[in-house]
N, C-alpha and C. Protein backbone atom coordinates (compact mmCIF):
# COMPACT_ATOMS: atom_id res chain seq x y z
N UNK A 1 50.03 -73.87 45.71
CA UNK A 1 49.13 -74.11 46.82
C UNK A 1 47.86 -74.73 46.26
N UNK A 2 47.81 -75.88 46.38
CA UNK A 2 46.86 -76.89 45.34
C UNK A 2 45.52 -76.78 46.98
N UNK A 3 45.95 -76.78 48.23
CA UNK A 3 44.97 -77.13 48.97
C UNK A 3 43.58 -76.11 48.90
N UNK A 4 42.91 -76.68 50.03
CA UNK A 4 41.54 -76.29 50.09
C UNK A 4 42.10 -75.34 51.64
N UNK A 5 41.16 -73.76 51.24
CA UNK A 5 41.55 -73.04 51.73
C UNK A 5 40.26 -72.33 52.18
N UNK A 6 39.72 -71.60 53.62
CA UNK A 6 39.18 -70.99 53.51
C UNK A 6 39.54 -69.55 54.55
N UNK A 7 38.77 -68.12 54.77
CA UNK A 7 39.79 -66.75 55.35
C UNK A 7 38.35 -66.56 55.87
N UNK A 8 38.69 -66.17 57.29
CA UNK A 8 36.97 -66.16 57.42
C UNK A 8 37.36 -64.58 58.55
N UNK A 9 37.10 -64.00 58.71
CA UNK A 9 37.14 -62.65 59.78
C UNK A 9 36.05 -62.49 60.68
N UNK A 10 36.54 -63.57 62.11
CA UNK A 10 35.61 -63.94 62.82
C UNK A 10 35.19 -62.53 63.83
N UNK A 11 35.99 -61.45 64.15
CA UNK A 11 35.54 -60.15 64.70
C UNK A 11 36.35 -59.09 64.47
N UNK A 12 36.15 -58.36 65.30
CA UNK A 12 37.01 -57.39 65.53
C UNK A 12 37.02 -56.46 67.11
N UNK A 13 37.79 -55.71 67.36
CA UNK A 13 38.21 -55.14 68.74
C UNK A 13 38.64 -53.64 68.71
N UNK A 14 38.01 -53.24 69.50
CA UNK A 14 38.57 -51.48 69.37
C UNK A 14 39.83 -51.64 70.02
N UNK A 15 41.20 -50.71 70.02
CA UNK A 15 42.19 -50.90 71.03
C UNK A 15 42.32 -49.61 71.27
N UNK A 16 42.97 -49.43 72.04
CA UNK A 16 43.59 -47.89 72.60
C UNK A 16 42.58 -47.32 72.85
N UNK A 17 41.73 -47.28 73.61
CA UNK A 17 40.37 -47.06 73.82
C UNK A 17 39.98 -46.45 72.30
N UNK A 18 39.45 -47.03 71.45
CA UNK A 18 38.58 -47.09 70.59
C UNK A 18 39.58 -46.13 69.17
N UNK A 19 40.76 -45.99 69.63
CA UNK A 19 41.80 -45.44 68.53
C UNK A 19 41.78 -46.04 66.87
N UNK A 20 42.06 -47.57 67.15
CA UNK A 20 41.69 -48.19 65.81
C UNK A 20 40.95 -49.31 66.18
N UNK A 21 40.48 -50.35 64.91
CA UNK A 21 40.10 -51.16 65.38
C UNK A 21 41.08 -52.16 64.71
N UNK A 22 40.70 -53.46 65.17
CA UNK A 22 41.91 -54.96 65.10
C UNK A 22 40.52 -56.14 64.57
N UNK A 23 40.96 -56.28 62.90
CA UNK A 23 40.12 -57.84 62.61
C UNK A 23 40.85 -58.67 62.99
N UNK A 24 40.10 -59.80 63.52
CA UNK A 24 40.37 -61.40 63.94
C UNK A 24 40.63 -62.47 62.67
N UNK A 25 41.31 -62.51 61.93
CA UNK A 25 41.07 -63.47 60.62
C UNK A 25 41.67 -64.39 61.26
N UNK A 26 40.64 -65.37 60.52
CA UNK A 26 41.20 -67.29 60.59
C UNK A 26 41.16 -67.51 59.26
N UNK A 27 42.74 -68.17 59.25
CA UNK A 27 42.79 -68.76 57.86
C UNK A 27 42.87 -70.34 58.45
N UNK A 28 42.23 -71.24 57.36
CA UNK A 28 42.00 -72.12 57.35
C UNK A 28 43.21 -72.94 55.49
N UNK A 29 43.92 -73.73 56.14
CA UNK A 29 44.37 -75.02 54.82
C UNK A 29 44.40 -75.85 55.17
N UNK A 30 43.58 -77.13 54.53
CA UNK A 30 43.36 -78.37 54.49
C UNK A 30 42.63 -78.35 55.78
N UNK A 31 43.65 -78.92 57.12
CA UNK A 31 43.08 -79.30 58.34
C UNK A 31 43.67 -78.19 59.61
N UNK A 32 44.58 -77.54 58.63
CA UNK A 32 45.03 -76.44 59.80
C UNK A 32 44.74 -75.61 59.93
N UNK A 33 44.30 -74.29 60.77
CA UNK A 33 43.96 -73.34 60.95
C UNK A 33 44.95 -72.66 61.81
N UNK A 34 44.82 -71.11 61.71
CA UNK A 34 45.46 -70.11 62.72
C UNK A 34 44.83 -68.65 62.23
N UNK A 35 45.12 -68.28 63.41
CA UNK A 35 44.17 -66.92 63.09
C UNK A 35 45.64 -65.50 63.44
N UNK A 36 45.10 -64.43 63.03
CA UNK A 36 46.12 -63.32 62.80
C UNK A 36 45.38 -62.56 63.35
N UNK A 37 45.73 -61.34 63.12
CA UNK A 37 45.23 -59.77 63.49
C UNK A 37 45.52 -58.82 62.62
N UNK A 38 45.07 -57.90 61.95
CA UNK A 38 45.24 -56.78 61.16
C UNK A 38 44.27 -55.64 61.28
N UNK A 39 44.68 -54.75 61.28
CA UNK A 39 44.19 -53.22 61.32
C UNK A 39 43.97 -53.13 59.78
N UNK A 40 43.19 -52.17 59.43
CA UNK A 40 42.67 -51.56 58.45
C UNK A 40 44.13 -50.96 57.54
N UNK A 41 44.84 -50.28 58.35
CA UNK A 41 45.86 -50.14 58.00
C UNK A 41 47.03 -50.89 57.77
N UNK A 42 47.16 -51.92 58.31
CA UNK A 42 47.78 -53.29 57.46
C UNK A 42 47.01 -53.85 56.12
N UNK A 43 45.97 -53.72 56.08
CA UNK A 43 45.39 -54.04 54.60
C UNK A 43 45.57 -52.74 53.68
N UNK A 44 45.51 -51.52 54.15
CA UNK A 44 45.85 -50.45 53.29
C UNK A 44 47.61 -50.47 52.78
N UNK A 45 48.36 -50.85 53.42
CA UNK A 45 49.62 -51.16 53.29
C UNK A 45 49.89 -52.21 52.36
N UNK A 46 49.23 -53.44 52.43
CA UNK A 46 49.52 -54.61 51.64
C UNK A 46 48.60 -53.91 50.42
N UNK A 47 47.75 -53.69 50.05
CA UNK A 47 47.23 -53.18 49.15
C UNK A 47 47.92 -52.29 48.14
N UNK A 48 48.69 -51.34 48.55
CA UNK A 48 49.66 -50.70 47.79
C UNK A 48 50.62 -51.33 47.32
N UNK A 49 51.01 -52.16 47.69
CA UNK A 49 51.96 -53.42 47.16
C UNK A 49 52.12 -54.13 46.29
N UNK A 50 50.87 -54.99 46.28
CA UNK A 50 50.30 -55.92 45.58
C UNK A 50 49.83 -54.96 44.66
N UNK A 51 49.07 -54.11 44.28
CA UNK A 51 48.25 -53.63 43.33
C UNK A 51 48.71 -52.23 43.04
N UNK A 52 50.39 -52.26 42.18
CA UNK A 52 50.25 -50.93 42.30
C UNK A 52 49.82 -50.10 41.34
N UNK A 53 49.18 -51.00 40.63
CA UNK A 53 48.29 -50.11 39.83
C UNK A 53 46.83 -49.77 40.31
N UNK A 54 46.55 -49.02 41.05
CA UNK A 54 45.42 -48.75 41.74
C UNK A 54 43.77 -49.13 41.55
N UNK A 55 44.17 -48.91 40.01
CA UNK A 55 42.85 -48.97 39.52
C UNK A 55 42.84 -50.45 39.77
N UNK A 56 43.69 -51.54 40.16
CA UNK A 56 42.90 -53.24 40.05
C UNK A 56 42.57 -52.93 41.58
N UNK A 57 43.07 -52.23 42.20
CA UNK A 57 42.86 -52.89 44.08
C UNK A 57 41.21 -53.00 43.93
N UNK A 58 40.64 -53.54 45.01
CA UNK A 58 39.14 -54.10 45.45
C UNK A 58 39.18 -54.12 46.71
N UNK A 59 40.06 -53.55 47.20
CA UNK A 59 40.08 -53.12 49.10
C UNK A 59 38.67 -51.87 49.20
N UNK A 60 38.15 -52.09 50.28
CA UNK A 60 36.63 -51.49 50.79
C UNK A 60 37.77 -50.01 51.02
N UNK A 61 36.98 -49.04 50.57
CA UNK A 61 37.92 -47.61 50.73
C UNK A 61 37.85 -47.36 52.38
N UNK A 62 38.66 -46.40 52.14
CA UNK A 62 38.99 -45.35 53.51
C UNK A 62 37.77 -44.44 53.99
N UNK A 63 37.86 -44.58 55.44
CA UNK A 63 36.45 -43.68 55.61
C UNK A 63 37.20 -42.57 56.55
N UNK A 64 37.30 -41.43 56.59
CA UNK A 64 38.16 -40.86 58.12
C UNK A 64 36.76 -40.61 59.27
N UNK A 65 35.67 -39.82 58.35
CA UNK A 65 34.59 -39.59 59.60
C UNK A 65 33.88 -41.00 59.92
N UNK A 66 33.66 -40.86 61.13
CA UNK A 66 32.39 -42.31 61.15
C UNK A 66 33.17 -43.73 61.37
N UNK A 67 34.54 -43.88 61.04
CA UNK A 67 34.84 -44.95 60.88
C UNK A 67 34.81 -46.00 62.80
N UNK A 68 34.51 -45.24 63.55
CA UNK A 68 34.17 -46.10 64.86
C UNK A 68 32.87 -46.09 65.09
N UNK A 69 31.95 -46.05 64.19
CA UNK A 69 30.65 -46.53 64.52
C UNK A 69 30.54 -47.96 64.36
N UNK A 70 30.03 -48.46 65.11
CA UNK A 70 29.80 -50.13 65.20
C UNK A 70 29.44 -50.87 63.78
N UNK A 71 28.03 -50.05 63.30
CA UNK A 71 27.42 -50.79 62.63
C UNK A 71 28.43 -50.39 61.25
N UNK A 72 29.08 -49.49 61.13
CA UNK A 72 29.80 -49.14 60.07
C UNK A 72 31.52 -49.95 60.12
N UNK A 73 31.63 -50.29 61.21
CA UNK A 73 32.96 -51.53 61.17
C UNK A 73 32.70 -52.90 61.23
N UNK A 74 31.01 -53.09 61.20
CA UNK A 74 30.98 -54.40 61.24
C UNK A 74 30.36 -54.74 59.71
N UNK A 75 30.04 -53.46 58.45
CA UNK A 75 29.90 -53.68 57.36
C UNK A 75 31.76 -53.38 56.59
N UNK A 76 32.45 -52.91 57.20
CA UNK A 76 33.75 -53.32 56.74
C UNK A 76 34.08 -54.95 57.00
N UNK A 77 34.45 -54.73 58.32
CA UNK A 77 34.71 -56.46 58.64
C UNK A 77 34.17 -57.35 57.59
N UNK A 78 32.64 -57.44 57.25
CA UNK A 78 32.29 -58.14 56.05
C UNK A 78 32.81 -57.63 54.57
N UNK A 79 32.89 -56.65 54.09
CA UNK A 79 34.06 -55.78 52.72
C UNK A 79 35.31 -56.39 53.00
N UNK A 80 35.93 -56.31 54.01
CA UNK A 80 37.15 -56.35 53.80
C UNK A 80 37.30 -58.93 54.41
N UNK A 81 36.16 -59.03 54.90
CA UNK A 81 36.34 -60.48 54.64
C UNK A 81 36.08 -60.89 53.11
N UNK A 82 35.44 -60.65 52.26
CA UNK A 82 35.15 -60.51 51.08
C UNK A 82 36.71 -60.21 49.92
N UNK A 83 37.41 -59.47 50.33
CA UNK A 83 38.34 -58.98 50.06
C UNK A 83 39.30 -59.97 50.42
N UNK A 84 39.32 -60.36 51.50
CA UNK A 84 40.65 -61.41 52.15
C UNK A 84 40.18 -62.34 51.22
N UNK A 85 39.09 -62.96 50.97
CA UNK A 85 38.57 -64.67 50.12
C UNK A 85 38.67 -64.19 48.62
N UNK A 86 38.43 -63.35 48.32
CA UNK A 86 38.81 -62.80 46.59
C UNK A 86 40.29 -62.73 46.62
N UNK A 87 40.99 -62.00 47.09
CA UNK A 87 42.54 -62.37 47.27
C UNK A 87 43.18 -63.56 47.03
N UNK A 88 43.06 -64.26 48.05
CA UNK A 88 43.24 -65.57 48.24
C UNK A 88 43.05 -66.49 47.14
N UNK A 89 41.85 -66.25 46.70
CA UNK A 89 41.48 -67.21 44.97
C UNK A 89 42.07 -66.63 43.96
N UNK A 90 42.21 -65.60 43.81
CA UNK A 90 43.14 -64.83 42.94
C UNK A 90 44.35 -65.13 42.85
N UNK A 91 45.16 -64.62 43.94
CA UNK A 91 46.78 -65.47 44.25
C UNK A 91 46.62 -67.15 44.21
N UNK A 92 45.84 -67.79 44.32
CA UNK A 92 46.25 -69.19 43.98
C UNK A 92 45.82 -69.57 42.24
N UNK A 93 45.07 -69.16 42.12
CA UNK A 93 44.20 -68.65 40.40
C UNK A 93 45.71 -68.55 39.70
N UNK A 94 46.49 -67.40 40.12
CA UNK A 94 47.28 -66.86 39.11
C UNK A 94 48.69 -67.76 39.81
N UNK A 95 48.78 -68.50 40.58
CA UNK A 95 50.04 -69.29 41.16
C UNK A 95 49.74 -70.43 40.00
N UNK A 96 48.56 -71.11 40.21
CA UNK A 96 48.50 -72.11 39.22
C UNK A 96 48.76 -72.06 37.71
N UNK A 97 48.62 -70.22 37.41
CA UNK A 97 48.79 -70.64 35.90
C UNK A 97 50.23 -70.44 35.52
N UNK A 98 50.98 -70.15 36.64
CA UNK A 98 52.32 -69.97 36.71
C UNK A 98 52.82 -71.66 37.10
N UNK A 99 52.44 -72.54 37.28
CA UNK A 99 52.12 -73.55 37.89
C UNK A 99 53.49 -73.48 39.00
N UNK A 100 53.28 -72.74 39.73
CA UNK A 100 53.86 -73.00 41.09
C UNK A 100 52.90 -73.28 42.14
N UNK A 101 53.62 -73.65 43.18
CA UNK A 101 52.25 -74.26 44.53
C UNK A 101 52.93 -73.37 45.25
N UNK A 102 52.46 -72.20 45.43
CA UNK A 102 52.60 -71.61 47.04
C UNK A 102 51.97 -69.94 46.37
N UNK A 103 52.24 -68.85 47.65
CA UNK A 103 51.86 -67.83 47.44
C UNK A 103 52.81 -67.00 47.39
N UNK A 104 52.92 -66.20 46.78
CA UNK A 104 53.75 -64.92 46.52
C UNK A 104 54.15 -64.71 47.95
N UNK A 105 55.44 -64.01 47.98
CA UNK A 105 56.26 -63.83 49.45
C UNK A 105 55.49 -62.56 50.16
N UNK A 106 55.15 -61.90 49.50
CA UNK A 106 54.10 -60.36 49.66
C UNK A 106 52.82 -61.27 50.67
N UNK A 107 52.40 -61.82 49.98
CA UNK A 107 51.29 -62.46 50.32
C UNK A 107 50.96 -63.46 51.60
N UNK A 108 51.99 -64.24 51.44
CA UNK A 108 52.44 -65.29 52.40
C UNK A 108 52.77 -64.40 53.50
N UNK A 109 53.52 -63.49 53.55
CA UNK A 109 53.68 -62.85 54.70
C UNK A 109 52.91 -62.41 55.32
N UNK A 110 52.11 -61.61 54.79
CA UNK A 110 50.61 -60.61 55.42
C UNK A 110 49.63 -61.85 55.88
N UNK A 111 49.63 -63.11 55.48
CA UNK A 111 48.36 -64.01 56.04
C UNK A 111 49.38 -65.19 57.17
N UNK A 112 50.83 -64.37 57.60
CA UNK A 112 51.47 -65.20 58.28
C UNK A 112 51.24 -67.17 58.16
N UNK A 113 51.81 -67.04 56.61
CA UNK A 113 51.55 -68.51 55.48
C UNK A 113 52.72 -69.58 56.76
N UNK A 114 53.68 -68.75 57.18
CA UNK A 114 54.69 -69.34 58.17
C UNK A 114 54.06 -70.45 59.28
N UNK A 115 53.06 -69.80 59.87
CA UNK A 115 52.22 -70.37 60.71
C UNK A 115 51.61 -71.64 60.15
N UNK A 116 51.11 -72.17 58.89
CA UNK A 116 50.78 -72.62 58.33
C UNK A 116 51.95 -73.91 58.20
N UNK A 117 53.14 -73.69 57.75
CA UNK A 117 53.96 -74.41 57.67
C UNK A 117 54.83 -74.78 59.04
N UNK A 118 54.49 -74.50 60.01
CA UNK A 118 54.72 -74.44 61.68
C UNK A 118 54.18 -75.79 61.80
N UNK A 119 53.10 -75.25 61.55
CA UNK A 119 51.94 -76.03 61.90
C UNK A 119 51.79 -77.77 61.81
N UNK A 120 52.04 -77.36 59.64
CA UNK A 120 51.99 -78.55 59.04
C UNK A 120 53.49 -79.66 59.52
N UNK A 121 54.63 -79.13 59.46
CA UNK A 121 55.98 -79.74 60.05
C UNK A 121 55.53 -80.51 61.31
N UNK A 122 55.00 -79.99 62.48
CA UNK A 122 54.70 -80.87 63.34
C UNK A 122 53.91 -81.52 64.07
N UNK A 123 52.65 -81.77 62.50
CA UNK A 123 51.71 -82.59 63.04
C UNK A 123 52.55 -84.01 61.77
């Protein structure tokens, strides 16, 4: 994945009346964009995956009290956008020195990379 890429986590949404909350990520390559949805708990999931050696993860920790206070999910939203763009340079960082062009299937999946190639096919 040689392109220019950027992951930006434009909000987020309480659901189930205020049960969890849902980030808005837009990923951006080259000229295409699409945006996803993930819970806190979809990044806690991919995180165990990718990193199972714990000590490398850089995911913003778990909070159980407090975690629906506003001002305290809108300093995650920024941790965990921080987290999506360190990722991202990382997996292409370590694709290149493997010199393959794309992202790990782990990876590609969780940022729905599919969409991306949807995309690119029919423009």
């Amino acid at each position: 994945m040689d392109a220019n890429f950027n992951a930006k986590i434009l909000n987020f949404r309480m659901v189930d009346e205020g049960k969890y909350t849902v980030y808005r990520i837009q990923l951006t390559v080259d000229t295409y964009t699409w945006t996803i949805e993930r819970r806190y708990s979809d990044f806690d999931a991919y995180d165990v995956q990718r990193f199972t050696d714990r000590k490398k993860s850089f995911l913003p920790p778990k909070k159980r009290l407090g975690n629906k206070d506003l001002e305290f999910i809108e300093e995650r939203r920024m941790e965990l956008e921080k987290y999506v763009r360190a990722l991202l340079e990382l997996e292409v960082w370590y694709q290149k020195q493997k010199n393959v062009h794309s992202l790990p299937l782990l990876s590609a999946k969780f940022f729905d990379f599919h969409q991306y190639t949807k995309i690119k096919c029919f423009t």
